[in-house]
PDB file of N, CA and C in Angstrom:
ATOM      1  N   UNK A   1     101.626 -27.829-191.995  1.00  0.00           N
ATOM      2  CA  UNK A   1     102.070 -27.363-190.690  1.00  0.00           C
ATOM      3  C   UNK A   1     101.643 -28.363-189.607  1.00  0.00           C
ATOM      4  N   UNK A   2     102.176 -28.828-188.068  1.00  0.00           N
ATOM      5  CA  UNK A   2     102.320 -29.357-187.238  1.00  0.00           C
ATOM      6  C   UNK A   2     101.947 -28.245-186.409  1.00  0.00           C
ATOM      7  N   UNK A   3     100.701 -28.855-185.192  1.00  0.00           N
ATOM      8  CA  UNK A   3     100.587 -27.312-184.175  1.00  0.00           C
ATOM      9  C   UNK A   3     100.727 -28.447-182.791  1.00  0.00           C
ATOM     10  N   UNK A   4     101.389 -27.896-181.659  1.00  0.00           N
ATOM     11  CA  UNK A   4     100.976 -27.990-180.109  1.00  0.00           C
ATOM     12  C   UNK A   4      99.796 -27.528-179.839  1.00  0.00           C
ATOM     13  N   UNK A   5      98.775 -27.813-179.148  1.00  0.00           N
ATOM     14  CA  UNK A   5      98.315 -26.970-179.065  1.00  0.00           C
ATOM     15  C   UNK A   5      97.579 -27.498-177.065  1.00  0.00           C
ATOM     16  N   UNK A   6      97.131 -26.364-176.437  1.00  0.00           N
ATOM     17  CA  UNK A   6      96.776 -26.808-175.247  1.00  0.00           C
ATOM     18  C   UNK A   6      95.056 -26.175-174.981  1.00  0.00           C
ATOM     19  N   UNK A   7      94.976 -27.025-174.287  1.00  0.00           N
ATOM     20  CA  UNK A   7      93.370 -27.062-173.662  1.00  0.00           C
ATOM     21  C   UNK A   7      92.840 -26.854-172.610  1.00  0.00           C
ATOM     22  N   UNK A   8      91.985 -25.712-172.068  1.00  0.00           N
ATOM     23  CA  UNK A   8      91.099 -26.093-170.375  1.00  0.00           C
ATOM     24  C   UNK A   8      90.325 -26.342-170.753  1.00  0.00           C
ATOM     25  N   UNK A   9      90.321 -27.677-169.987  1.00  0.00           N
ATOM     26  CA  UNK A   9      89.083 -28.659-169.863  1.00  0.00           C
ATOM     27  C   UNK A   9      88.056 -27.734-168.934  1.00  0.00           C
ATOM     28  N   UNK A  10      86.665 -28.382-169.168  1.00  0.00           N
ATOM     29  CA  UNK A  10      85.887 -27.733-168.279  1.00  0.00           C
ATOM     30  C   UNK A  10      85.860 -28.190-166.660  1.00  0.00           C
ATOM     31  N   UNK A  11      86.720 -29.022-166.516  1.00  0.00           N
ATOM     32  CA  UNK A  11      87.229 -29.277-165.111  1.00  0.00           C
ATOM     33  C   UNK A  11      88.323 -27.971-164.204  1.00  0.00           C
ATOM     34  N   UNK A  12      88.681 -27.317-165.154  1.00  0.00           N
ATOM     35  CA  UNK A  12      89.921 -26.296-165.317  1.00  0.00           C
ATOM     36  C   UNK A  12      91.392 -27.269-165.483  1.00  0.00           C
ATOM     37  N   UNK A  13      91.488 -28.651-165.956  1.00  0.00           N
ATOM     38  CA  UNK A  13      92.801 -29.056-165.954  1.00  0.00           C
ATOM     39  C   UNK A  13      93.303 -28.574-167.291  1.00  0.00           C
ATOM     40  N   UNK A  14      94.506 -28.711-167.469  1.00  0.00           N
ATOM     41  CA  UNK A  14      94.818 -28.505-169.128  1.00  0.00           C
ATOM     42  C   UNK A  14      95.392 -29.197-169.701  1.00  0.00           C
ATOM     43  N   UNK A  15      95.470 -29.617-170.550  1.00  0.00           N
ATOM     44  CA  UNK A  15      95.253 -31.000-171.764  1.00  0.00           C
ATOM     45  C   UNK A  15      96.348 -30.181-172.715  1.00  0.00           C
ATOM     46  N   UNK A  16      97.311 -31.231-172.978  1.00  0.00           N
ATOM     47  CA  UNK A  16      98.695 -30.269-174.428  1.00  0.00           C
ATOM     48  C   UNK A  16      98.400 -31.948-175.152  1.00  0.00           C
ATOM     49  N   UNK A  17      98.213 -31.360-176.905  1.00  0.00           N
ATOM     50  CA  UNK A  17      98.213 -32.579-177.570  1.00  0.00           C
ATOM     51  C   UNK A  17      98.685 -31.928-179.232  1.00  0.00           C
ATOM     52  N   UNK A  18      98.973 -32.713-179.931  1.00  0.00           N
ATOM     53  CA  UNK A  18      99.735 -32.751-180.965  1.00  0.00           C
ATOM     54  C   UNK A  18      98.362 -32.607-182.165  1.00  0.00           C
ATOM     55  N   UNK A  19      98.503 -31.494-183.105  1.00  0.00           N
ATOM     56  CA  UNK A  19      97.599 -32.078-184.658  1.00  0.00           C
ATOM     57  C   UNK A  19      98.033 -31.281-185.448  1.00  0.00           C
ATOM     58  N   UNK A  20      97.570 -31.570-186.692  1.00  0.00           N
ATOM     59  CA  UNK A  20      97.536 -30.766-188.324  1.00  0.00           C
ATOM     60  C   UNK A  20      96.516 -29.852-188.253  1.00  0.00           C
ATOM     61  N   UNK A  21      95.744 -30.367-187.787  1.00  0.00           N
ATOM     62  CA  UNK A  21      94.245 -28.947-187.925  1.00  0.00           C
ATOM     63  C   UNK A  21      93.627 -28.935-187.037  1.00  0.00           C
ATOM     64  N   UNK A  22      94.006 -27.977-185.848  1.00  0.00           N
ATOM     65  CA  UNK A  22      93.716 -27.140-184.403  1.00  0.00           C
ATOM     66  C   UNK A  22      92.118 -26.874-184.459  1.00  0.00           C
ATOM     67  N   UNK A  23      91.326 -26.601-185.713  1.00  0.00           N
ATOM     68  CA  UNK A  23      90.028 -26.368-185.456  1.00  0.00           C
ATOM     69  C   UNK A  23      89.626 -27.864-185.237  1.00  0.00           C
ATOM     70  N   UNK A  24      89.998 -28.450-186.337  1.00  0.00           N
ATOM     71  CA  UNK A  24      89.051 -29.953-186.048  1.00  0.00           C
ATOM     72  C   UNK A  24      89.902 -30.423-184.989  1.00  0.00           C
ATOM     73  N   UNK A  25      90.726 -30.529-184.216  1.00  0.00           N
ATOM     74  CA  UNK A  25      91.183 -31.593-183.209  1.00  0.00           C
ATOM     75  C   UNK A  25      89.919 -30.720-181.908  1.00  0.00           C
ATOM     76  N   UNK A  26      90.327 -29.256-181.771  1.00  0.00           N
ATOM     77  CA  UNK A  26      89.463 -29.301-180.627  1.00  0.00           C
ATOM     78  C   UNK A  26      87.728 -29.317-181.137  1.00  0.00           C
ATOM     79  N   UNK A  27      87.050 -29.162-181.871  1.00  0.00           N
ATOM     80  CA  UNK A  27      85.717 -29.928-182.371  1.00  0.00           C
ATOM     81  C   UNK A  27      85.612 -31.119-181.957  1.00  0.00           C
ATOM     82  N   UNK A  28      86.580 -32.192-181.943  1.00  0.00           N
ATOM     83  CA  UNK A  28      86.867 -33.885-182.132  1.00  0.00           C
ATOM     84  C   UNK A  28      86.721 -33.850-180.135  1.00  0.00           C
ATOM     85  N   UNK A  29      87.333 -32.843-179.645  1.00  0.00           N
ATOM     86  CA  UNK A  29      87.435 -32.977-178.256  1.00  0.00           C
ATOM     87  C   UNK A  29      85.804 -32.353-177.908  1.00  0.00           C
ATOM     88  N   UNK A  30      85.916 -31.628-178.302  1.00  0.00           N
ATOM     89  CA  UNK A  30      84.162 -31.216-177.744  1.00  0.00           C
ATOM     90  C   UNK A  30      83.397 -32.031-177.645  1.00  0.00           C
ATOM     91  N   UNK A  31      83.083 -33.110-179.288  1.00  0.00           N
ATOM     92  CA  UNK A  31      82.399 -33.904-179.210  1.00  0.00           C
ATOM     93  C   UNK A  31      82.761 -35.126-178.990  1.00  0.00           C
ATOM     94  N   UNK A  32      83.469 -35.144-177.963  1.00  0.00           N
ATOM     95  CA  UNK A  32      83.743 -36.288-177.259  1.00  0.00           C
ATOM     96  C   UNK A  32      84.695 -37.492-177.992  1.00  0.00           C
ATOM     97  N   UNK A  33      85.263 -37.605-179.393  1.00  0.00           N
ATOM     98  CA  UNK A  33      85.894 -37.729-179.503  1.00  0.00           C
ATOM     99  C   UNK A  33      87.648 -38.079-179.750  1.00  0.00           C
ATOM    100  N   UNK A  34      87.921 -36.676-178.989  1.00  0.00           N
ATOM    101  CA  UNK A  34      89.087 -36.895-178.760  1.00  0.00           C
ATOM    102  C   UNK A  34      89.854 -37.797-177.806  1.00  0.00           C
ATOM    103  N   UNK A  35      90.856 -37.215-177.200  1.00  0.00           N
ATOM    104  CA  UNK A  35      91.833 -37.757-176.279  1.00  0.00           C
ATOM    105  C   UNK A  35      90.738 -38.107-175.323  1.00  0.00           C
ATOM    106  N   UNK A  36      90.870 -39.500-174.548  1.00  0.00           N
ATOM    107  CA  UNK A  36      90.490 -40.248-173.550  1.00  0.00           C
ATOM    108  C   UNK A  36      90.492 -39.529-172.531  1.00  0.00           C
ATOM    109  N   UNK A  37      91.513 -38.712-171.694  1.00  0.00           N
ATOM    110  CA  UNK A  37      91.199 -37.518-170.748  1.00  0.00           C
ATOM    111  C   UNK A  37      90.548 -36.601-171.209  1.00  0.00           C
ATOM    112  N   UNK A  38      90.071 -35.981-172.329  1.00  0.00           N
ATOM    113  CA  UNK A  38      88.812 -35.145-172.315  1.00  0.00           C
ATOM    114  C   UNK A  38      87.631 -35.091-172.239  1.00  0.00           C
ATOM    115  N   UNK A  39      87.068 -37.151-172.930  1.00  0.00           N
ATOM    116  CA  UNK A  39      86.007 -37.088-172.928  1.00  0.00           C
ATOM    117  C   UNK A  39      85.405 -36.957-171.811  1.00  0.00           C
ATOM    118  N   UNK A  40      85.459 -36.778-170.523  1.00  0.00           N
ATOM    119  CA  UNK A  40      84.459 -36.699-169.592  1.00  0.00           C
ATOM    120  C   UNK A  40      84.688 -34.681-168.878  1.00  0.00           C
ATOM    121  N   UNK A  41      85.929 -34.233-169.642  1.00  0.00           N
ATOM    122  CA  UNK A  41      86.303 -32.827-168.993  1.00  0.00           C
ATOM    123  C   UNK A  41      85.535 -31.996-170.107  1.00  0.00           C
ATOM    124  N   UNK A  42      84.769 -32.003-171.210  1.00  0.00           N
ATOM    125  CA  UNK A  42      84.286 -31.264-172.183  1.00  0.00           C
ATOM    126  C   UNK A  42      83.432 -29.996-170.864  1.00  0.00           C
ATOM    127  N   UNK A  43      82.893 -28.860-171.641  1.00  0.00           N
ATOM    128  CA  UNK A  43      83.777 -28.035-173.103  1.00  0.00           C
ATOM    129  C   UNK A  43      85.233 -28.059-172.943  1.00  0.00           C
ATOM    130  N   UNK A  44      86.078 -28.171-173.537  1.00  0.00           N
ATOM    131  CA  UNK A  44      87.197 -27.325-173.484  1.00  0.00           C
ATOM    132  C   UNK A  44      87.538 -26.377-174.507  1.00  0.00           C
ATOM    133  N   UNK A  45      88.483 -25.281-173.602  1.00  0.00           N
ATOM    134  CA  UNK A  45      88.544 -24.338-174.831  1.00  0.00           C
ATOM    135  C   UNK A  45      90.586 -24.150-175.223  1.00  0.00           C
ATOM    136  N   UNK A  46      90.370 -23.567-176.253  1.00  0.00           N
ATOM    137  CA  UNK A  46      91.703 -23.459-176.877  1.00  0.00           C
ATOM    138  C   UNK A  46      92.559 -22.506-176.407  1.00  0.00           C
ATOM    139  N   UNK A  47      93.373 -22.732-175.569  1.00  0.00           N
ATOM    140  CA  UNK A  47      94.654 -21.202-174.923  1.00  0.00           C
ATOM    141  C   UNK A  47      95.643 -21.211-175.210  1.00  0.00           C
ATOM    142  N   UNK A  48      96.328 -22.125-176.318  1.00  0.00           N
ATOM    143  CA  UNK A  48      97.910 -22.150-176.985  1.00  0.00           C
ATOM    144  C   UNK A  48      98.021 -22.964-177.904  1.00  0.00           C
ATOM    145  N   UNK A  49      98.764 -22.672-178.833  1.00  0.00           N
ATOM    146  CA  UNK A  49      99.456 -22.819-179.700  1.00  0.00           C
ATOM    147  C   UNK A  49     100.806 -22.534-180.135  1.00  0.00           C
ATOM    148  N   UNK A  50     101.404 -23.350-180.781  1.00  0.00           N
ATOM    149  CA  UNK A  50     102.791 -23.165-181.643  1.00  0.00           C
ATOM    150  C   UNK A  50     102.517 -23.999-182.537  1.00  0.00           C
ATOM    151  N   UNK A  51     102.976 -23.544-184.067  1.00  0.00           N
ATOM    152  CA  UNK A  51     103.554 -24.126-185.168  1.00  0.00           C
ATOM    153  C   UNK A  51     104.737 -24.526-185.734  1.00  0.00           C
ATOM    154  N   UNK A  52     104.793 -25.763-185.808  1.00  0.00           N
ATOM    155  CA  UNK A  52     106.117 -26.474-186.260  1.00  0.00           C
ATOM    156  C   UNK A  52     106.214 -26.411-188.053  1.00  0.00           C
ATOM    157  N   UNK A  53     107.231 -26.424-188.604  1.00  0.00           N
ATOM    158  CA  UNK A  53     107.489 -27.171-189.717  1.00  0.00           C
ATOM    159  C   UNK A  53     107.038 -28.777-190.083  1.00  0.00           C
ATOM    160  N   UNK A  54     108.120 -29.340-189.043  1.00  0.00           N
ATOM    161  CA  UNK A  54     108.416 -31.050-189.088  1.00  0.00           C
ATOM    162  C   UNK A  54     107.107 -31.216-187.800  1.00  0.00           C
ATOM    163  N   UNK A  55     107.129 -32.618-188.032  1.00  0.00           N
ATOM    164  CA  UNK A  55     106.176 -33.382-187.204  1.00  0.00           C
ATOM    165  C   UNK A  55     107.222 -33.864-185.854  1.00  0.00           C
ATOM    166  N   UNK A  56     108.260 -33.687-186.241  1.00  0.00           N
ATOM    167  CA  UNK A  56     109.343 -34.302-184.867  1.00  0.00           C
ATOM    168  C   UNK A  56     109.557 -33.052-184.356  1.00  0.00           C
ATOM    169  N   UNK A  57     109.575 -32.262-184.835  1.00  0.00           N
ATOM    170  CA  UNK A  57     109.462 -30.473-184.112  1.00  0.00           C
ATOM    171  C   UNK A  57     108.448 -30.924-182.718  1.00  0.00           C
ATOM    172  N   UNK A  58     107.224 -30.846-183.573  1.00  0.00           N
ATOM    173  CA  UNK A  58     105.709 -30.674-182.610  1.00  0.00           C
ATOM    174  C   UNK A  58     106.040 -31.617-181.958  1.00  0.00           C
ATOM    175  N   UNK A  59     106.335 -32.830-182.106  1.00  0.00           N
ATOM    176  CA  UNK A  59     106.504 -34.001-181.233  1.00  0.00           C
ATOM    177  C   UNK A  59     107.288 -33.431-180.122  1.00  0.00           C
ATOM    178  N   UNK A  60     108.435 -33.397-180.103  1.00  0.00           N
ATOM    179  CA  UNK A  60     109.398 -32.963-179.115  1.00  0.00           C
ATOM    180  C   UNK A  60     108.882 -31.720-178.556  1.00  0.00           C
ATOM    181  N   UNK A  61     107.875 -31.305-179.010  1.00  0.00           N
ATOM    182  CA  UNK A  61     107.915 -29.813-178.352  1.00  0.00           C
ATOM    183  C   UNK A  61     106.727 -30.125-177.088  1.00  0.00           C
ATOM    184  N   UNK A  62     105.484 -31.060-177.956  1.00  0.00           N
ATOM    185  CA  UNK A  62     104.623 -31.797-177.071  1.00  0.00           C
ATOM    186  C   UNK A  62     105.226 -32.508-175.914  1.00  0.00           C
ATOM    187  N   UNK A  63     105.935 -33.551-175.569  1.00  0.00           N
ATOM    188  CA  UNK A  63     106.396 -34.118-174.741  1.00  0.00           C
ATOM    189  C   UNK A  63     107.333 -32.902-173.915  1.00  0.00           C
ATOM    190  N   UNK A  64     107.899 -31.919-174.480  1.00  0.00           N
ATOM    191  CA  UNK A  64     108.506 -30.803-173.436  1.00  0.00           C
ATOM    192  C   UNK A  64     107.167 -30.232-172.438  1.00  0.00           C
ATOM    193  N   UNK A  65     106.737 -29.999-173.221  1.00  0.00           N
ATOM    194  CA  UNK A  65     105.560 -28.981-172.217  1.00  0.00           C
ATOM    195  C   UNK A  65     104.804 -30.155-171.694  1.00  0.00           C
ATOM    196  N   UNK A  66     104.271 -31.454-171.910  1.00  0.00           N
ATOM    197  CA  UNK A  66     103.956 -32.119-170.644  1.00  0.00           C
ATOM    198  C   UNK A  66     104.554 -32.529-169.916  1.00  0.00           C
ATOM    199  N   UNK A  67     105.660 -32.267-169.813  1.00  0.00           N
ATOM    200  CA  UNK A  67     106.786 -32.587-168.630  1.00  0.00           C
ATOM    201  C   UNK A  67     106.687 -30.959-167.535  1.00  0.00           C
ATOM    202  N   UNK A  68     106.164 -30.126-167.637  1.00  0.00           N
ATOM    203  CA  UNK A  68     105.923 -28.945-167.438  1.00  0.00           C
ATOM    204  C   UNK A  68     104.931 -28.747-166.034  1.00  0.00           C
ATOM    205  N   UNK A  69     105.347 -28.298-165.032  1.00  0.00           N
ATOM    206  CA  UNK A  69     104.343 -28.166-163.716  1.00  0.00           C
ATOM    207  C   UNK A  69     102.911 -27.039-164.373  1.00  0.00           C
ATOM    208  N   UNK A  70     102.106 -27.165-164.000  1.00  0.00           N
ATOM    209  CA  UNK A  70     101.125 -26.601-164.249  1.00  0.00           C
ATOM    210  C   UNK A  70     101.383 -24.627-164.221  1.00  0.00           C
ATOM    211  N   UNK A  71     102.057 -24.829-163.153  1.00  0.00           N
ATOM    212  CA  UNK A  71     102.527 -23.149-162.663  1.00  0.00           C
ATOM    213  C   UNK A  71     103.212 -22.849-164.322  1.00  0.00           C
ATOM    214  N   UNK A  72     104.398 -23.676-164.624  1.00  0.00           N
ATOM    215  CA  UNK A  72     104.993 -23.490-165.934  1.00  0.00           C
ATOM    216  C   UNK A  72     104.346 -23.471-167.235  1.00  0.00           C
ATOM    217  N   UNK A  73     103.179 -23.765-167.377  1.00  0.00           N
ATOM    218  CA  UNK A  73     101.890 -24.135-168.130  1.00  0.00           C
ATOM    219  C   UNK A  73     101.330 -22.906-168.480  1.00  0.00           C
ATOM    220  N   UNK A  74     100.709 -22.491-167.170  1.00  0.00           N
ATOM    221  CA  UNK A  74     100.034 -21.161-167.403  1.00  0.00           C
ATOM    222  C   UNK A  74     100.863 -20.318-167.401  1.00  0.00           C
ATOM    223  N   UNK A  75     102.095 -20.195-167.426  1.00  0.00           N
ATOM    224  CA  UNK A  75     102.707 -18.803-167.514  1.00  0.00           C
ATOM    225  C   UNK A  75     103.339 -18.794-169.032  1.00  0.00           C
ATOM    226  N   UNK A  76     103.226 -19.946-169.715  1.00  0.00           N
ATOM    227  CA  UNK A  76     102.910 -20.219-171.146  1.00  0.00           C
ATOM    228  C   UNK A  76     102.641 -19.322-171.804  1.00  0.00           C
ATOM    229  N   UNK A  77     100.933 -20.174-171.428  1.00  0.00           N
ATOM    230  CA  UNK A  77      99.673 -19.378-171.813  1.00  0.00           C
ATOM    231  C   UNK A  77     100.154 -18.164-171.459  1.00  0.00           C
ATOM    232  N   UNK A  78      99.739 -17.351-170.493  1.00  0.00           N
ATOM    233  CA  UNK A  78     100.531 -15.770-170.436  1.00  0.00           C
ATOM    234  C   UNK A  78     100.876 -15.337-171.420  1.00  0.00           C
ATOM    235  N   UNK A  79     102.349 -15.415-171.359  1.00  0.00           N
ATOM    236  CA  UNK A  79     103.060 -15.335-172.089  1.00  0.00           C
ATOM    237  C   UNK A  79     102.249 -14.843-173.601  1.00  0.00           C
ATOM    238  N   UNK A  80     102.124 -16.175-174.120  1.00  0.00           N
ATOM    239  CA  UNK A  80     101.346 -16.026-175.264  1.00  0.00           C
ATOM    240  C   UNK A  80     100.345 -14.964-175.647  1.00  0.00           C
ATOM    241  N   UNK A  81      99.131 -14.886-174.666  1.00  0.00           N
ATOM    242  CA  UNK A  81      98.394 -13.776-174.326  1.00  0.00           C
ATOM    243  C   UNK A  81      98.718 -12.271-174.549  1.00  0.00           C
ATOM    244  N   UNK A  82      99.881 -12.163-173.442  1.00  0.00           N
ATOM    245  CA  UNK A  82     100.736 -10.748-173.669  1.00  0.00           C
ATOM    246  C   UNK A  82     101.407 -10.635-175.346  1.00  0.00           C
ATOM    247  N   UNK A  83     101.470 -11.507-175.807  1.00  0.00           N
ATOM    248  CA  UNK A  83     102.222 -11.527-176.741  1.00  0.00           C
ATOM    249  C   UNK A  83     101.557 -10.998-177.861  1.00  0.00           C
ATOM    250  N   UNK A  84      99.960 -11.165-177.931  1.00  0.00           N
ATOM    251  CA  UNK A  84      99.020 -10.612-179.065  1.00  0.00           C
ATOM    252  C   UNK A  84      98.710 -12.239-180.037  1.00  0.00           C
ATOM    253  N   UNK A  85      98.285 -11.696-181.133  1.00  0.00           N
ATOM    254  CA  UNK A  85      98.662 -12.035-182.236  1.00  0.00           C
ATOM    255  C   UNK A  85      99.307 -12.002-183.462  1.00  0.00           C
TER     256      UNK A  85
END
């Protein structure tokens, strides 16, 4: 599986990035690791997800939602939220 998945930084910005395994990518961001805009925004925590099939799924789906105003972002998240699990 391919996940989107998005992040608040402990700055409150939010971070959308592409992986195979959502536990270890945000671990990799905690510990400083990850994406170059996180290392200085740590903790961040995990508020979305989607799962792809294909890797060009997640791809395209990543570059949609960072094209996305922040207002459009969190109502995402929402979304998602209301939605359960």
């Amino acid at each position: 599986m391919h996940f989107v998945y998005m992040l608040e930084c402990g700055d409150g910005t939010l971070y959308t990035g592409y992986t195979t395994d959502v536990t270890r990518r945000v671990e990799e961001h905690n510990a400083g690791a990850g994406a170059k805009y996180t290392r200085g925004r740590t903790p961040v925590e995990l508020v979305y997800t989607e799962s792809f099939e294909t890797k060009s799924g997640a791809m395209s789906r990543e570059y949609e939602i960072k094209q996305f105003s922040r207002a459009r972002k969190e109502r995402l998240v929402e979304s998602a939220i209301s939605a359960g699990p």
